[in-house]
PDB file of N, CA and C in Angstrom:
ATOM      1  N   UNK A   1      76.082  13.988  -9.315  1.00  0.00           N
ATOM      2  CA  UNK A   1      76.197  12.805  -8.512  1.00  0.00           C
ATOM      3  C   UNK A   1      75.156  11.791  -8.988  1.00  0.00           C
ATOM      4  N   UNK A   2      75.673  10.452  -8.744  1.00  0.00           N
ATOM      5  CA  UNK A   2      74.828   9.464  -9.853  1.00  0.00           C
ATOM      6  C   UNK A   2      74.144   8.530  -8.355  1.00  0.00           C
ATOM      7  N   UNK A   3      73.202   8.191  -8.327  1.00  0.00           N
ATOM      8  CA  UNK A   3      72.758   7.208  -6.809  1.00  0.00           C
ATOM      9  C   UNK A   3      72.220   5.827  -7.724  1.00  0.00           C
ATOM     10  N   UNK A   4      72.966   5.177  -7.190  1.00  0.00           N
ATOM     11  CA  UNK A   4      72.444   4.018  -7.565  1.00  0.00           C
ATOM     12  C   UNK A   4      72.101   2.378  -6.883  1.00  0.00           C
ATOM     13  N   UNK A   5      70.760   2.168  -6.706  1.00  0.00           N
ATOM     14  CA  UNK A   5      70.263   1.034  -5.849  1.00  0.00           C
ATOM     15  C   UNK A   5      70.468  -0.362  -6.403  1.00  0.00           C
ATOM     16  N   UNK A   6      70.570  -1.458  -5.298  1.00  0.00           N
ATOM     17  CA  UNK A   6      70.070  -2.282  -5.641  1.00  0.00           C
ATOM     18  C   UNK A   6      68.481  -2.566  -5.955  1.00  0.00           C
ATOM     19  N   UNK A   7      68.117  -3.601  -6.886  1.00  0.00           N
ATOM     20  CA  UNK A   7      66.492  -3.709  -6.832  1.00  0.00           C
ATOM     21  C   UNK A   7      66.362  -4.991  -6.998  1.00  0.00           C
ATOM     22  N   UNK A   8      65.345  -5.327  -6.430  1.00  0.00           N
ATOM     23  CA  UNK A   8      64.914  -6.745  -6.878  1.00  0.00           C
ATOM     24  C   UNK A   8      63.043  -6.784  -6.848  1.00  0.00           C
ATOM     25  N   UNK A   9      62.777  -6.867  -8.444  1.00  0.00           N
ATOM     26  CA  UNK A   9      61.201  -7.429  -8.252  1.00  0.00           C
ATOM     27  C   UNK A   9      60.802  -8.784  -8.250  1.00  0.00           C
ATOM     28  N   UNK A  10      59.384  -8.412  -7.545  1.00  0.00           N
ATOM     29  CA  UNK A  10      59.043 -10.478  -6.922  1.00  0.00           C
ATOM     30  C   UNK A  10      57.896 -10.143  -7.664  1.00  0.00           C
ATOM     31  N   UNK A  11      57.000 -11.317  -7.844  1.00  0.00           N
ATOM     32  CA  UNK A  11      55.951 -11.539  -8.293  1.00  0.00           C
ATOM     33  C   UNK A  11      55.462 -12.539  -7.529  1.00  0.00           C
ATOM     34  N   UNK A  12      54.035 -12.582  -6.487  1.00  0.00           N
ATOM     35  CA  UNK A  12      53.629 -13.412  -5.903  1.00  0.00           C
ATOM     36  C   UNK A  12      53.546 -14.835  -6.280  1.00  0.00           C
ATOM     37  N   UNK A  13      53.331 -15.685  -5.418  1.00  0.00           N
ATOM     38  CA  UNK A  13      53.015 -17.268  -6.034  1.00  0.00           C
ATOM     39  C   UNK A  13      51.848 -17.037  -5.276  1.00  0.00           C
ATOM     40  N   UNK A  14      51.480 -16.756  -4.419  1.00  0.00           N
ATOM     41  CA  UNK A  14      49.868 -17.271  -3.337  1.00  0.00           C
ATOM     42  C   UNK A  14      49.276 -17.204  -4.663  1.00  0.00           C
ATOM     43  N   UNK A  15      48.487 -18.313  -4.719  1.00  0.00           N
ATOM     44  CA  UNK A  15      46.884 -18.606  -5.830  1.00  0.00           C
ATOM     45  C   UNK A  15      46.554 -17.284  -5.677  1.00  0.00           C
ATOM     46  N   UNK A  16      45.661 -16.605  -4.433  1.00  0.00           N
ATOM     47  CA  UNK A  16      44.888 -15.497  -4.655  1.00  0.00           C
ATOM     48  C   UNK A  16      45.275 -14.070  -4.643  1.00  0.00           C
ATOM     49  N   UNK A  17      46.615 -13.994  -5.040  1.00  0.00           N
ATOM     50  CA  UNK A  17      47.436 -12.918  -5.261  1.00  0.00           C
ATOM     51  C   UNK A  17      47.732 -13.070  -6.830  1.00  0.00           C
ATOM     52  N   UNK A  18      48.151 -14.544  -6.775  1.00  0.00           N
ATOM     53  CA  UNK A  18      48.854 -14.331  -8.540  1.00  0.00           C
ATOM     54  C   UNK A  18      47.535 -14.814  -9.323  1.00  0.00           C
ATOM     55  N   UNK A  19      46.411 -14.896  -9.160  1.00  0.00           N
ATOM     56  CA  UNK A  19      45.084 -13.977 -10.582  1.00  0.00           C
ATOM     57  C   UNK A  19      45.071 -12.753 -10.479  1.00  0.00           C
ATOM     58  N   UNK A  20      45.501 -12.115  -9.621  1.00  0.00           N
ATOM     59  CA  UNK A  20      45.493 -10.427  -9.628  1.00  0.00           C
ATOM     60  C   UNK A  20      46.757  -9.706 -10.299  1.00  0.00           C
ATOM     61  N   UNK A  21      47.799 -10.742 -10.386  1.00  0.00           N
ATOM     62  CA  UNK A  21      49.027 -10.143 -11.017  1.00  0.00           C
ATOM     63  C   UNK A  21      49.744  -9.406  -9.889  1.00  0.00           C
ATOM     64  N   UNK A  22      50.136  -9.872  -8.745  1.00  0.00           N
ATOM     65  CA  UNK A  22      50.646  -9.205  -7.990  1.00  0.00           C
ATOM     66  C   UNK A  22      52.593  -8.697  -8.273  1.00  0.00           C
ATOM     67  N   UNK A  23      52.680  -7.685  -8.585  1.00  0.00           N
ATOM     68  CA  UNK A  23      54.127  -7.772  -8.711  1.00  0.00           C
ATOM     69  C   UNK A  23      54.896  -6.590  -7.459  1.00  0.00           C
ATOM     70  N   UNK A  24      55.618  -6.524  -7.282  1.00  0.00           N
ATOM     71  CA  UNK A  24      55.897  -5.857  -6.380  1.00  0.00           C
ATOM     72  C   UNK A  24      57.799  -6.022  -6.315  1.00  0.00           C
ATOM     73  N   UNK A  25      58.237  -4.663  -5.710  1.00  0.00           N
ATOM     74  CA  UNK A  25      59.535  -3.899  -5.587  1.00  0.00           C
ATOM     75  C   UNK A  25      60.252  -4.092  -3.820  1.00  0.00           C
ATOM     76  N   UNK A  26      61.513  -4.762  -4.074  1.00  0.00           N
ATOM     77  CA  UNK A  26      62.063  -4.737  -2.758  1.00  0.00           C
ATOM     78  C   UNK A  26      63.501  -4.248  -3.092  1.00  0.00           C
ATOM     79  N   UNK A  27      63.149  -2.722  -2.738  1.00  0.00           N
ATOM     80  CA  UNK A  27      64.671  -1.775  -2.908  1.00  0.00           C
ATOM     81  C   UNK A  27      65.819  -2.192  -2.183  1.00  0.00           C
ATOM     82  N   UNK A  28      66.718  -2.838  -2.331  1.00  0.00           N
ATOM     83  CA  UNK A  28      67.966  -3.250  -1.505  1.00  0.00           C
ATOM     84  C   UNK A  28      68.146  -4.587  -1.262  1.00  0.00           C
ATOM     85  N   UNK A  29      67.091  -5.397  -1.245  1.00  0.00           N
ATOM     86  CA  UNK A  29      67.065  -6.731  -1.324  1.00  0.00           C
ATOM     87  C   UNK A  29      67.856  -7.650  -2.035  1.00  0.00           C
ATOM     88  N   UNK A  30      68.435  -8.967  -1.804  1.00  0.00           N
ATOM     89  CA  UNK A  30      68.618  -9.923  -2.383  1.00  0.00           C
ATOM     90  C   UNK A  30      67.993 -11.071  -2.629  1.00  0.00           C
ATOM     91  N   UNK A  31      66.489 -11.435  -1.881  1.00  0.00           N
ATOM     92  CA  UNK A  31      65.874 -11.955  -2.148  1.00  0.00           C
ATOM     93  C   UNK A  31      64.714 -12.073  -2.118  1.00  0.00           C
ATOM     94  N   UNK A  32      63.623 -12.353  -3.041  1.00  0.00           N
ATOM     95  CA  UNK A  32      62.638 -12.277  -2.685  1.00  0.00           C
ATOM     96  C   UNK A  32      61.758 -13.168  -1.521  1.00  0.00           C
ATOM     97  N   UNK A  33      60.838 -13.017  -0.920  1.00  0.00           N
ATOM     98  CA  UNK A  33      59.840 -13.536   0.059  1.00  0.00           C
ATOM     99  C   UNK A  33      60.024 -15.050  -0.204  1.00  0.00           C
ATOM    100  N   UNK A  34      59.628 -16.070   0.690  1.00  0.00           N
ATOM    101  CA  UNK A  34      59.296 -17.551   0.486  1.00  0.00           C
ATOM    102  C   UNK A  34      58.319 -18.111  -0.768  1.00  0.00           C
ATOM    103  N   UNK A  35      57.091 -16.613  -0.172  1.00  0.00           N
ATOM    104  CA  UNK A  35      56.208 -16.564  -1.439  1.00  0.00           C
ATOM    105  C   UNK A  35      55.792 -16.321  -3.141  1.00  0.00           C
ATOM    106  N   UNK A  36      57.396 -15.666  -2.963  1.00  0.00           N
ATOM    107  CA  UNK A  36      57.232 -15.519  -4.677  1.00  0.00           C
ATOM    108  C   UNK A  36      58.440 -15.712  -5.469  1.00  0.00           C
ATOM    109  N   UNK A  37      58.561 -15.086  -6.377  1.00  0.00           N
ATOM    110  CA  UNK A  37      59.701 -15.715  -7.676  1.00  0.00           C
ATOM    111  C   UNK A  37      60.125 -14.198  -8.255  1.00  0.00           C
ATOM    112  N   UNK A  38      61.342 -14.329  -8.291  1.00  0.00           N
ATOM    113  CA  UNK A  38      61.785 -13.408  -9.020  1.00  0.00           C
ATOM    114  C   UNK A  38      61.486 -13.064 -10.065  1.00  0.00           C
ATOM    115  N   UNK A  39      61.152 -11.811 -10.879  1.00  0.00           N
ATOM    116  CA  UNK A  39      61.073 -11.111 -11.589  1.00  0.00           C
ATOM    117  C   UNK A  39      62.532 -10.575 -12.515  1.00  0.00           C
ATOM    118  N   UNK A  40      63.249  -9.681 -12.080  1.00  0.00           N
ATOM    119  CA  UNK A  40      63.874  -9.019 -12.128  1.00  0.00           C
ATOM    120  C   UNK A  40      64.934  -8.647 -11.094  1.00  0.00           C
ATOM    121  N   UNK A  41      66.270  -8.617 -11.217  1.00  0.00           N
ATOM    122  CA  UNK A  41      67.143  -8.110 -10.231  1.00  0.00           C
ATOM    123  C   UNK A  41      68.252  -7.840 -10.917  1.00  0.00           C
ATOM    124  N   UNK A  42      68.655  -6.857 -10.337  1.00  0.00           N
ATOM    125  CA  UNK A  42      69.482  -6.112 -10.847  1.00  0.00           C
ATOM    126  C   UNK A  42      70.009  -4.687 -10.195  1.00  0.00           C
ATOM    127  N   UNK A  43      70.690  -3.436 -10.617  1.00  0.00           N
ATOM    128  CA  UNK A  43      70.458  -2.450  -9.943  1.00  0.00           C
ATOM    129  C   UNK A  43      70.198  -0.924 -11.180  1.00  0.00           C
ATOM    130  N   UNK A  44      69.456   0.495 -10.215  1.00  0.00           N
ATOM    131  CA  UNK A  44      68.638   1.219 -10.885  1.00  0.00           C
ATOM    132  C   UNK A  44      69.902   2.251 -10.259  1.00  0.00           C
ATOM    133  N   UNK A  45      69.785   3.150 -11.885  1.00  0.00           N
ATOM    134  CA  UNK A  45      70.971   4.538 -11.208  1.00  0.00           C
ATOM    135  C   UNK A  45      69.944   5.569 -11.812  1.00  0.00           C
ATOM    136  N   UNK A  46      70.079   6.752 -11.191  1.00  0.00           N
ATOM    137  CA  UNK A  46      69.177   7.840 -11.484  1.00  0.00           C
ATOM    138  C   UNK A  46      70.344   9.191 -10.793  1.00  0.00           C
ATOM    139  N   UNK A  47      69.812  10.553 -11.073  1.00  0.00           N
ATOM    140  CA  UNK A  47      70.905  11.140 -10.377  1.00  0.00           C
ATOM    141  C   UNK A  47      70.271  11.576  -9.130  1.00  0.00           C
ATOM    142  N   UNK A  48      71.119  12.317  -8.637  1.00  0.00           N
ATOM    143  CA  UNK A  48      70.581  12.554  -6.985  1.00  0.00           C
ATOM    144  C   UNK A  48      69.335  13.783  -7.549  1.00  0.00           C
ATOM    145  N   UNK A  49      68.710  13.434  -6.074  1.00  0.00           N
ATOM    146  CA  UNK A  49      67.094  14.761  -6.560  1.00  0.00           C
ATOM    147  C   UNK A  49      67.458  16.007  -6.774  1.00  0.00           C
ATOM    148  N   UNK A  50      68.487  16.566  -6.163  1.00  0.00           N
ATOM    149  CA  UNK A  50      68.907  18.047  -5.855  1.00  0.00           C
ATOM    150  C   UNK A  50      69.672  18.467  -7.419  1.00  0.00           C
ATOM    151  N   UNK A  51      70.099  17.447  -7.978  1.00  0.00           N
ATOM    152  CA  UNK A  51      71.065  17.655  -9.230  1.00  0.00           C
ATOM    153  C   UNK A  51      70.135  18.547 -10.293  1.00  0.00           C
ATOM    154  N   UNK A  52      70.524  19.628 -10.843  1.00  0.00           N
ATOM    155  CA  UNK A  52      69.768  20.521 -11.625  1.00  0.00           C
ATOM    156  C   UNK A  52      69.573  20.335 -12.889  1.00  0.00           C
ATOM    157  N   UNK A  53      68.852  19.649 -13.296  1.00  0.00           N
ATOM    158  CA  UNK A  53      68.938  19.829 -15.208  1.00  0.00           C
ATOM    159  C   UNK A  53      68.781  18.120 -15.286  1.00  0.00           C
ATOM    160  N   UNK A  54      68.761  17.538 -14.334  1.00  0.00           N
ATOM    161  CA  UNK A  54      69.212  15.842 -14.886  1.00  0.00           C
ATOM    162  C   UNK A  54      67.385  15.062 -15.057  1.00  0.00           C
ATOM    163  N   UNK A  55      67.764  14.398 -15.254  1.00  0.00           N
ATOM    164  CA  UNK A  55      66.350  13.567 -16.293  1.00  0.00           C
ATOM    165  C   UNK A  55      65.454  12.732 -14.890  1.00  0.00           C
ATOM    166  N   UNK A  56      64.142  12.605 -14.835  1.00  0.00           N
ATOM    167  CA  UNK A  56      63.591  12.039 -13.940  1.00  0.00           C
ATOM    168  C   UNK A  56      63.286  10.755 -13.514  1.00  0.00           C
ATOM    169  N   UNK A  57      63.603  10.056 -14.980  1.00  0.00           N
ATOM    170  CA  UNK A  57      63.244   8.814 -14.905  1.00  0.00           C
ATOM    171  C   UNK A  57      64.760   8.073 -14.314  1.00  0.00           C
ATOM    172  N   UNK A  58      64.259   6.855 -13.680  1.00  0.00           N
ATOM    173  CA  UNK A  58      65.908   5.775 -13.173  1.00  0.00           C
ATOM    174  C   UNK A  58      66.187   5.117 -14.649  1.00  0.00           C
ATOM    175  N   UNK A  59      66.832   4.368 -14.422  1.00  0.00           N
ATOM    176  CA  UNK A  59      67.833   3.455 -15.098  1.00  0.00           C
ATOM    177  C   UNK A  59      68.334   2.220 -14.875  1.00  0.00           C
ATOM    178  N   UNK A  60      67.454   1.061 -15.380  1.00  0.00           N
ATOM    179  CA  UNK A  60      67.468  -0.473 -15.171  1.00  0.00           C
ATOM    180  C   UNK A  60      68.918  -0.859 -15.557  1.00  0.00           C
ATOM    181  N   UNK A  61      69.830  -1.207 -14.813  1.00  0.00           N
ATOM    182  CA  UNK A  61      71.323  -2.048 -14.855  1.00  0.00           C
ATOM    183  C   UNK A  61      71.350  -3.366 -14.580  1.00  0.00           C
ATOM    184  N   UNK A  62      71.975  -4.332 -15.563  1.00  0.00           N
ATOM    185  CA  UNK A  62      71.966  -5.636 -15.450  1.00  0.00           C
ATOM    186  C   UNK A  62      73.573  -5.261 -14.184  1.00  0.00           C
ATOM    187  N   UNK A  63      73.168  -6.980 -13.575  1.00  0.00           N
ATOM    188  CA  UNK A  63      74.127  -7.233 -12.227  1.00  0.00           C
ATOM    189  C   UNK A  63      75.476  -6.968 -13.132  1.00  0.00           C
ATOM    190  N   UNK A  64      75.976  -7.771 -14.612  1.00  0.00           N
ATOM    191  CA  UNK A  64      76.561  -7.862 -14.866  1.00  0.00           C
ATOM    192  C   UNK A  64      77.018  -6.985 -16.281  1.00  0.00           C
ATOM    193  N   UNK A  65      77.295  -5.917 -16.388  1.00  0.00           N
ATOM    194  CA  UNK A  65      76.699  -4.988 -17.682  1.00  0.00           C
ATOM    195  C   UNK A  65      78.188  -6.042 -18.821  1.00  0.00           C
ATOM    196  N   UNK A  66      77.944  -5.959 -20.272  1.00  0.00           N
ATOM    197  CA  UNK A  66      78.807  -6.031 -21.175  1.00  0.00           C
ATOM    198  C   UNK A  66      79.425  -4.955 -22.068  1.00  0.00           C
ATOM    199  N   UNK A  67      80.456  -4.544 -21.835  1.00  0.00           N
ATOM    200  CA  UNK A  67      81.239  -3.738 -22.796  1.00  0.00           C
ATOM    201  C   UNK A  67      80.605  -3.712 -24.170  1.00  0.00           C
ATOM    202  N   UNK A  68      80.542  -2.866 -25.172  1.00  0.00           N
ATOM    203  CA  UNK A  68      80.019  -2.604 -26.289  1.00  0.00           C
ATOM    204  C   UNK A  68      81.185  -1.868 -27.185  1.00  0.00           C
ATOM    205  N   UNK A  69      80.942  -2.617 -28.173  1.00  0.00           N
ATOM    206  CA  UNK A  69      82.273  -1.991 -29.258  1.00  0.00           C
ATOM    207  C   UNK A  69      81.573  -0.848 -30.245  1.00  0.00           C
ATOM    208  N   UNK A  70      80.108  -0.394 -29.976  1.00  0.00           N
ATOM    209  CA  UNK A  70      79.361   0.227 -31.125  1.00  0.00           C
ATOM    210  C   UNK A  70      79.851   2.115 -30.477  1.00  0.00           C
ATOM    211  N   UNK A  71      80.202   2.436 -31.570  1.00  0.00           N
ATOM    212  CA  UNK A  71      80.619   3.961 -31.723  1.00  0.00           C
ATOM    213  C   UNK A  71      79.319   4.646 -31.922  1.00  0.00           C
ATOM    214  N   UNK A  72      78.919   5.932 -31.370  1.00  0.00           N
ATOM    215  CA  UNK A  72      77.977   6.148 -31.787  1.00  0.00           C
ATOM    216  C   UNK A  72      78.125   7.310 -32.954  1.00  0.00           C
ATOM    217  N   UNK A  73      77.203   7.859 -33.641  1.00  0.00           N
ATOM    218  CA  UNK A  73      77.520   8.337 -34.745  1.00  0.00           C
ATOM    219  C   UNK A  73      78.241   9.829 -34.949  1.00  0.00           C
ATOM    220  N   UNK A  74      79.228  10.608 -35.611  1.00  0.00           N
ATOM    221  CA  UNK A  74      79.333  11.831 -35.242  1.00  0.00           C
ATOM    222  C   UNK A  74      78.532  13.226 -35.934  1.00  0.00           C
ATOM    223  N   UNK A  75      77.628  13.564 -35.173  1.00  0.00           N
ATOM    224  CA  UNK A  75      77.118  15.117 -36.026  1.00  0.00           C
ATOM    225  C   UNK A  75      77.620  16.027 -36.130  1.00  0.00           C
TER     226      UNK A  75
END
């Protein structure tokens, strides 16, 4: 089973947040705060936790993915 979120990262505008580099994650969101600017949006697929053998890290998905004509190679 594949789970896959929406995400959207913000990056502060306040002056005394953005010299610190504030970036920050709003899981499900469509928009970020008054206070900051988008980063990134898009959605993350990973498999479910319970799934046995599957890889730990997620998986950054554009909103809009493009078809690819590249074959990959055969061993």
């Amino acid at each position: 089973m594949t789970l896959v979120l929406s995400i959207l990262v913000c990056a502060s505008l306040l002056q005394a947040l953005t010299a610190r580099g504030t970036v920050y994650t709003r899981w499900g969101s469509k928009e970020c705060a008054s206070t900051a600017a988008t980063v990134y949006s898009g959605y993350v697929a990973g498999s479910w936790y319970s799934t046995p053998g599957s890889g730990a890290n997620y998986l950054c998905l554009p909103p809009n993915p493009v078809a690819s004509t590249i074959t990959k190679p055969a061993h």
